[in-house]
Protein backbone atom coordinates (compact mmCIF):
# COMPACT_ATOMS: atom_id res chain seq x y z
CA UNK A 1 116.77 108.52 137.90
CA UNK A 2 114.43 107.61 134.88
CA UNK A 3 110.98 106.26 135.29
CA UNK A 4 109.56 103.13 133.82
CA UNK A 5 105.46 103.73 134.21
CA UNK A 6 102.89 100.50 134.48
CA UNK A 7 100.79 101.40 131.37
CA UNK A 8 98.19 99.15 133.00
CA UNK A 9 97.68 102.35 134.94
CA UNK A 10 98.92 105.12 133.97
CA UNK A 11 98.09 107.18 130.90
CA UNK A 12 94.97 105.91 130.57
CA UNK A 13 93.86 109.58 128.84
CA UNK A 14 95.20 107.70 126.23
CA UNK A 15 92.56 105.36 125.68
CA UNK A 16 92.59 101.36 126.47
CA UNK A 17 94.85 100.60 123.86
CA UNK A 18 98.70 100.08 125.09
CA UNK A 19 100.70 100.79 122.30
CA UNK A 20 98.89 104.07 122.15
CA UNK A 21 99.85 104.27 126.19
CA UNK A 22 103.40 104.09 125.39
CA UNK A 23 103.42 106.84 123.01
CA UNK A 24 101.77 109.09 125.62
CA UNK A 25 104.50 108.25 127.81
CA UNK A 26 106.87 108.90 125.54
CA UNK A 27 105.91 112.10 125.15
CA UNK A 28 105.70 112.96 129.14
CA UNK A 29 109.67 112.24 128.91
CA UNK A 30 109.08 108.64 130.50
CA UNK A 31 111.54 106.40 129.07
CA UNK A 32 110.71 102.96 130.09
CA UNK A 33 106.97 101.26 130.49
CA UNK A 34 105.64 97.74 132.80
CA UNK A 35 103.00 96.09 132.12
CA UNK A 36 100.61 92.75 134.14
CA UNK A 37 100.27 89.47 132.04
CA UNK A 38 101.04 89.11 128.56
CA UNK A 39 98.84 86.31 127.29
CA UNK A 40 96.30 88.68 125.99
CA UNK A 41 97.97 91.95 124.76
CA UNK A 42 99.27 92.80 121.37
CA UNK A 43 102.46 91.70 121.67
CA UNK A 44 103.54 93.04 118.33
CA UNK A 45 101.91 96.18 118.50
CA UNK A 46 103.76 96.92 121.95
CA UNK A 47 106.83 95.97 120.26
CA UNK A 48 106.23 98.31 117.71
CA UNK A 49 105.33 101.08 119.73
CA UNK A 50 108.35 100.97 121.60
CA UNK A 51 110.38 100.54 118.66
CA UNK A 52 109.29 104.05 117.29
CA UNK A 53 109.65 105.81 120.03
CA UNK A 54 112.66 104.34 121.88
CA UNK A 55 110.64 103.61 124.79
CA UNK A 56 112.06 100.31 126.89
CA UNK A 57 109.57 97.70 127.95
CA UNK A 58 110.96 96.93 131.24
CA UNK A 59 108.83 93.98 132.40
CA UNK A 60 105.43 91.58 132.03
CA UNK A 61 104.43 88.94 134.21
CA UNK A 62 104.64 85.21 133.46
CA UNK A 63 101.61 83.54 133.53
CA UNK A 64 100.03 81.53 134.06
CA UNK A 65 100.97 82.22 137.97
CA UNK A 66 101.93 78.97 139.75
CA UNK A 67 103.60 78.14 143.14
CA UNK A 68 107.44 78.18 143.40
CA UNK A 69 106.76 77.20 146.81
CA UNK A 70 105.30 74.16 145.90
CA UNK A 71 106.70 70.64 143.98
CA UNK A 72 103.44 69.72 142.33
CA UNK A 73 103.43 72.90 140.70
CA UNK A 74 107.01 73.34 139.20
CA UNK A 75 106.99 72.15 136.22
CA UNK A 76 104.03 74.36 135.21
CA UNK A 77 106.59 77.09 136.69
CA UNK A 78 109.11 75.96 134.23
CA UNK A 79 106.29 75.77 131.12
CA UNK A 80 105.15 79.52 131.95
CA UNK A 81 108.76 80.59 131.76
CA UNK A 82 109.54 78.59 128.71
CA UNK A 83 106.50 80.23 126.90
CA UNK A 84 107.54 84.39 128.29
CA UNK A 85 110.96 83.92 126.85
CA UNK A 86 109.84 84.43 123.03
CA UNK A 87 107.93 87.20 124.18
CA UNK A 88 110.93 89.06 126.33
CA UNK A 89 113.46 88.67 123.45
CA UNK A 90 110.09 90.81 120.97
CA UNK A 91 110.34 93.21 123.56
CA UNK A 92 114.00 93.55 123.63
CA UNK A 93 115.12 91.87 126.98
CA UNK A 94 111.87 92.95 128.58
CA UNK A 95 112.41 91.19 132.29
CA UNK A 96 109.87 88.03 133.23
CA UNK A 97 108.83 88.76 136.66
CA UNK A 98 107.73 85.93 139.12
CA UNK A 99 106.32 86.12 142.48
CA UNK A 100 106.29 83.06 145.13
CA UNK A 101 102.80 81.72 145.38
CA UNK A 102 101.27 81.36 148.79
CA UNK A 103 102.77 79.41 152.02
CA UNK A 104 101.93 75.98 152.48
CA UNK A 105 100.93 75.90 156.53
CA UNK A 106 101.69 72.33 157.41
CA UNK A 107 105.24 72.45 155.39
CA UNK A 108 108.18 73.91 157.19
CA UNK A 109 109.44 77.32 156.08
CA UNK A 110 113.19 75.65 154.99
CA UNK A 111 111.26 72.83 152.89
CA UNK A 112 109.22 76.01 150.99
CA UNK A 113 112.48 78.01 150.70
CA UNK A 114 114.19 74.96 149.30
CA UNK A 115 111.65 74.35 146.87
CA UNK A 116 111.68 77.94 145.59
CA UNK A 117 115.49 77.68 144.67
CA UNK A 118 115.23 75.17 143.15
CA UNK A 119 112.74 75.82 140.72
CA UNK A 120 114.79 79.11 140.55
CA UNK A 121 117.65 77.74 139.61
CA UNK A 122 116.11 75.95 136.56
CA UNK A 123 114.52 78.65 135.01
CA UNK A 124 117.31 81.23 135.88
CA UNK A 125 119.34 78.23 133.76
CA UNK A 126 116.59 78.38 130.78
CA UNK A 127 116.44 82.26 130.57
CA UNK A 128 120.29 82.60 130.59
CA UNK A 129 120.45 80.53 127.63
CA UNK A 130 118.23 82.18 125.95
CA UNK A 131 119.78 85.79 126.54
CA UNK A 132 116.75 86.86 128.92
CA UNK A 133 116.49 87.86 132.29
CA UNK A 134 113.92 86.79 135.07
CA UNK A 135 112.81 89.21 138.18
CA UNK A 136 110.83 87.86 141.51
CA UNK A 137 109.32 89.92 142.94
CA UNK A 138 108.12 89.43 146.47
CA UNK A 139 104.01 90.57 147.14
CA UNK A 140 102.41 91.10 150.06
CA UNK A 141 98.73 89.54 149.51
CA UNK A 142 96.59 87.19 152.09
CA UNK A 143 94.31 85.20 151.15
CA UNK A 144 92.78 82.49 153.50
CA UNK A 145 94.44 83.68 155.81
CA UNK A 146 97.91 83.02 153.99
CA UNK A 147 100.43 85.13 152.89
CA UNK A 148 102.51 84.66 149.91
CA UNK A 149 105.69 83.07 150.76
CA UNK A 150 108.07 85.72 149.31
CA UNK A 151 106.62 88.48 150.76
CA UNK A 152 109.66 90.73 152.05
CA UNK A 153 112.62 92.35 150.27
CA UNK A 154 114.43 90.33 152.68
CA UNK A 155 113.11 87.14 151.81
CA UNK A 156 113.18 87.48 148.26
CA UNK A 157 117.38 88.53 148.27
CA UNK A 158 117.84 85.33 150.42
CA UNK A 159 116.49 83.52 147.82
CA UNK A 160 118.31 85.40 145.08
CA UNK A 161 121.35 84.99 146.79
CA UNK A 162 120.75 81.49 146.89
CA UNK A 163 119.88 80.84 143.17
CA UNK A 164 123.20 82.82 142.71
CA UNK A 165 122.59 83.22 138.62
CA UNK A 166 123.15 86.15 136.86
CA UNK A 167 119.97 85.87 135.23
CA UNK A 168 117.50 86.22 138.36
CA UNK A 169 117.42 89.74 139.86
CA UNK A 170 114.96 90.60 142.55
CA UNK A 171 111.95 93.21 141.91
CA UNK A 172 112.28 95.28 145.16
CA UNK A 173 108.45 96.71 145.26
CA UNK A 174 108.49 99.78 148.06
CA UNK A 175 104.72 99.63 148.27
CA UNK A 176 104.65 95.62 149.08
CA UNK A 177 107.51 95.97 151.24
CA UNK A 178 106.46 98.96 153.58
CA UNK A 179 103.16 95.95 154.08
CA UNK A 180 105.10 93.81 155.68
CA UNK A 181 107.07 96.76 157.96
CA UNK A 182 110.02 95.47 157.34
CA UNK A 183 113.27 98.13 157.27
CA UNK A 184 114.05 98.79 153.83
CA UNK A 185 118.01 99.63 154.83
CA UNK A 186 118.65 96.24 157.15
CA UNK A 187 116.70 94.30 154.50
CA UNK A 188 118.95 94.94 151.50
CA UNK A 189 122.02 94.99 153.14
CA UNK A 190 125.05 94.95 150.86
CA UNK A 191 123.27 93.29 148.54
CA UNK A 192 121.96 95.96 146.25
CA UNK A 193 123.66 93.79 143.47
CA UNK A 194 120.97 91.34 143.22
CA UNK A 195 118.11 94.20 142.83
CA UNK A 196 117.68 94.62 139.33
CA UNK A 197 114.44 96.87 139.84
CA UNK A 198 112.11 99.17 142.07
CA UNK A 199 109.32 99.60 142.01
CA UNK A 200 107.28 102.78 143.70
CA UNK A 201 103.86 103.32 145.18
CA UNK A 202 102.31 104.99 148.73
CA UNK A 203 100.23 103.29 151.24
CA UNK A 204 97.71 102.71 151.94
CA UNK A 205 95.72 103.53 148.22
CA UNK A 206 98.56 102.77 146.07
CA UNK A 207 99.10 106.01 144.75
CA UNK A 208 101.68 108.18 143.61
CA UNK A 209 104.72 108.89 145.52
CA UNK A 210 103.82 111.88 148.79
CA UNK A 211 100.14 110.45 148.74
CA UNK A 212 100.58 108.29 151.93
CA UNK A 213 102.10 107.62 154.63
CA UNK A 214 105.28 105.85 153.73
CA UNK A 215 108.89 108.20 154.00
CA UNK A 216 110.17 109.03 150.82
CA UNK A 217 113.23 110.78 151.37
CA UNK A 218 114.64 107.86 153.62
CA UNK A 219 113.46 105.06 150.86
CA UNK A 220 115.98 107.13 148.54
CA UNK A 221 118.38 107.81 150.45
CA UNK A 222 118.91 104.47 151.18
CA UNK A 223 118.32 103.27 147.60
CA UNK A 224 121.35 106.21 146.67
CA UNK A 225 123.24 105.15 149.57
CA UNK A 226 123.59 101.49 148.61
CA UNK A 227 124.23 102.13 144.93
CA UNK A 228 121.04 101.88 143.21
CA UNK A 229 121.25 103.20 139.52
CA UNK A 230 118.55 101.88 137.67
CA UNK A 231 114.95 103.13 136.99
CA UNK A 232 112.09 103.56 139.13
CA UNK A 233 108.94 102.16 138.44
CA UNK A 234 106.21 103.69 138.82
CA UNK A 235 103.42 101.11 139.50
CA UNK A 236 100.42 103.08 140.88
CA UNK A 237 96.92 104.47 140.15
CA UNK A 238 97.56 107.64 140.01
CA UNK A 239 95.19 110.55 141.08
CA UNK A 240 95.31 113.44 138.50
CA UNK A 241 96.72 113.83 134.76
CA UNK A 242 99.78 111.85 134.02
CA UNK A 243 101.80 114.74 133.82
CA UNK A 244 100.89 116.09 136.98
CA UNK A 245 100.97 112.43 138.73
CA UNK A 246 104.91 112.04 137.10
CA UNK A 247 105.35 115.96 138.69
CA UNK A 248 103.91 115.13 141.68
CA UNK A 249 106.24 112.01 142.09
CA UNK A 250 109.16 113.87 141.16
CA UNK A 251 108.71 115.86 144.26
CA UNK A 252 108.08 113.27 146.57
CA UNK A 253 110.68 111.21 145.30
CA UNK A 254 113.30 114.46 145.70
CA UNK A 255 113.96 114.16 141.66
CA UNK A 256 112.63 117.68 140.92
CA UNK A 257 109.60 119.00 139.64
């Protein structure tokens, strides 16, 4: 498997400049990057960056972050999406990721759900058209005492499954996930087809791979076991050089040294 590194993060020997981030990743053998919101970054100087070296942005954030969960909010959903997809089709397909937004206490769960396909569904309509592809990602956060709404691998493929469009793929995140103690295995199911990406990172300091306490070798051997193929990304703060944090996470990941 091939790694796709948050260059919010990592390689930050590099210096605070992104473009020059990708290059160091390049050279470490990393062939994909990640990175947070888009709004301020040098969009063209990313794009360049990755042009020279063949390096793959994988994925940026819409912003700004609204509530799928939430009516009021949607068509500020469907705005934020409208303005990512110029920048995903720069960055050669580069995924728009999504997360939920927080629950709503007094609104039942079904009403919430509801509300979140639907919204789905209308921006998974605007990015197929335009050739692009959007990723939610559920995130395990609480905040006033509420959690966001898509939360759980689980959650996040029922809703997936429900927006049934082959431009919505779920972000699985291992590190939000093992949060929420759910069972990786029984929460994707057979439905490793709607995953489009994974993302990696150890509890409880959100650092590489064998740093924590979460089990490695089952996460991939259920991830090999239902079929995943694509690239793992690496979305940590890593504790020593990059070359040693990819190393290290090599190992833990059973991928070699």
């Amino acid at each position: 498997m091939k790694f796709a590194a948050c260059i919010e993060w990592m390689f930050t020997e590099a210096g605070d400049d992104l473009p020059a981030r990708i290059h160091a990743a390049h050279k470490t053998g990393v062939t994909g990057v990640e990175f947070h919101l888009w709004r301020e970054k040098p969009i063209e100087a990313i794009a360049r960056a990755a042009n020279a070296t063949g390096v793959r942005v994988r994925s940026f954030c819409v912003e700004p972050r609204r509530s799928l969960a939430d009516p009021a909010d949607h068509e500020q959903v469907l705005a934020a999406v409208a303005d990512a997809i110029p920048v995903a089709r720069q960055l050669n397909g580069a995924a728009m990721v999504l997360a939920s937004g927080f629950t709503r206490p007094d609104v039942p769960v079904q009403q919430q759900f509801d509300a979140v396909v639907t919204v789905l569904k209308r921006a998974a309509a605007m990015a197929q058209a335009a050739g692009t592809m959007l990723w939610l990602e559920p995130v395990y956060m609480v905040v006033g005492g509420q959690r966001m709404f898509v939360d759980t691998i689980g959650r996040g493929l029922d809703i997936v499954a429900a927006v049934d469009s082959p431009a919505l793929r779920l972000l699985a995140d291992v590190f939000h996930s093992a949060q929420t103690a759910e069972e990786l295995e029984q929460a994707i199911g057979e439905r490793m087809p709607y995953v489009g990406h994974v993302q990696v990172a150890d509890t409880d300091g959100r650092h590489e791979p064998g740093t924590g306490g979460i089990d490695w070798t089952s996460v991939m051997r259920v991830l090999k076991e239902k079929g995943y193929q694509g690239e793992i990304g690496l979305e940590y703060f890593p504790t020593v050089g990059a070359g040693e944090s990819l190393a290290l996470t090599r190992r833990a990941l059973g991928l070699g040294a």
